[in-house]
Protein backbone atom coordinates (compact mmCIF):
# COMPACT_ATOMS: atom_id res chain seq x y z
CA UNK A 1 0.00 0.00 0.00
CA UNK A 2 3.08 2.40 0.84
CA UNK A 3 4.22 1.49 -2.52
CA UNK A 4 1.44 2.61 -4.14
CA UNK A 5 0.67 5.68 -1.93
CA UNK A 6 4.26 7.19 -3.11
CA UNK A 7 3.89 6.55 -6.87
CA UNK A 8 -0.01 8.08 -6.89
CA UNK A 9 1.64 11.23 -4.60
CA UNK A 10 4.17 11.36 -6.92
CA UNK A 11 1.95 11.14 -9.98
CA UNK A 12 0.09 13.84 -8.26
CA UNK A 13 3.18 16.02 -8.33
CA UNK A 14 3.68 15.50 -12.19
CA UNK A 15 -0.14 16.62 -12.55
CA UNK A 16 -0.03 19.39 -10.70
CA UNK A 17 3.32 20.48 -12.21
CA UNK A 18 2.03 20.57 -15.26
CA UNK A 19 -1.74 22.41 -14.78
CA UNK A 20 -0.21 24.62 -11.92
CA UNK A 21 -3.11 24.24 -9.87
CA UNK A 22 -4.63 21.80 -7.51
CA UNK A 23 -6.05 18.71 -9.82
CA UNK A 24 -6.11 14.75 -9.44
CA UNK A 25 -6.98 14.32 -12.81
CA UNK A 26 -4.89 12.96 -15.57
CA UNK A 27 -6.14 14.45 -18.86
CA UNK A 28 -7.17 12.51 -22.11
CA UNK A 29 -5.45 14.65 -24.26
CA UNK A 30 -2.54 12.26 -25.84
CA UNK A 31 0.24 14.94 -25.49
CA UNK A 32 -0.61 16.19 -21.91
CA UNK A 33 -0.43 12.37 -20.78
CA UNK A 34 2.64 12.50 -23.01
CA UNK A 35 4.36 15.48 -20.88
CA UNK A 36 3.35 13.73 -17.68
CA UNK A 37 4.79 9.98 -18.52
CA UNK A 38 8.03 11.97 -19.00
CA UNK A 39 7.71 14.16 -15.83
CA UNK A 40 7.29 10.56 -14.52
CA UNK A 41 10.44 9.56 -16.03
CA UNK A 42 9.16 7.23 -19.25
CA UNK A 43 10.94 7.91 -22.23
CA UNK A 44 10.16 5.03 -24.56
CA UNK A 45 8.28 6.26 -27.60
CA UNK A 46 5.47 8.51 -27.23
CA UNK A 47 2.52 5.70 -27.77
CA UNK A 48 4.55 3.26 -25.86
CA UNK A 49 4.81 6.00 -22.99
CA UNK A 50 1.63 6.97 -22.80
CA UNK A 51 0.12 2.98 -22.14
CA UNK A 52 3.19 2.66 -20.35
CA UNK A 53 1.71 5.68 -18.02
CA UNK A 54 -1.88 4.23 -17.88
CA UNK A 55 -1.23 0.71 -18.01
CA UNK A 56 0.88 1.70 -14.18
CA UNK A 57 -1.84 4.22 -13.13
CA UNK A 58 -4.59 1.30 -13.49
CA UNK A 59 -2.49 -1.69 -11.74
CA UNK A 60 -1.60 0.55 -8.88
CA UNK A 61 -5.38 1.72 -8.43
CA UNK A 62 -5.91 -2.03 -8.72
CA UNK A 63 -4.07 -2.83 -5.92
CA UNK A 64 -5.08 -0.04 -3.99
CA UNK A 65 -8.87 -0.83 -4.49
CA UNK A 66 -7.51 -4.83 -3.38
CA UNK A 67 -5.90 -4.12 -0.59
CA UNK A 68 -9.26 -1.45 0.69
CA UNK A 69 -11.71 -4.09 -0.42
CA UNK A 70 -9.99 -7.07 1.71
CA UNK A 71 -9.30 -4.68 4.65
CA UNK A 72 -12.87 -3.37 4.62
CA UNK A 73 -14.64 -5.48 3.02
CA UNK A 74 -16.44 -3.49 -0.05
């Protein structure tokens, strides 16, 4: 869980970097998610980053929801 609290914080960061304001939201717009997989430091090729960025962002709210759902039952 402390795993994925620190990359979704840091993902945060990147987001906020980026819109310079207070968001949680990643943007569908291809080359804002492009500007925030580098931010979070993937440079493969811009397709490859961008489902490199969600394909991370979806296991780690994966496990998150898990780890919630077992502890709480929901």
């Amino acid at each position: 869980l402390s795993k994925s609290y620190l990359y979704l914080r840091r993902l945060e960061s990147c987001l906020q970097m980026e819109n310079e304001q207070q968001t949680h939201t990643l943007k569908s717009n291809a080359s804002e998610q492009l500007k925030v997989a580098r931010r979070m430091g993937i440079f493969s090729k811009p397709d490859d980053a961008i489902n490199q960025l969600n394909e991370q962002l979806f296991r780690t709210t994966a496990v998150v929801h898990q780890i919630f759902s077992e502890a709480y039952g929901n």
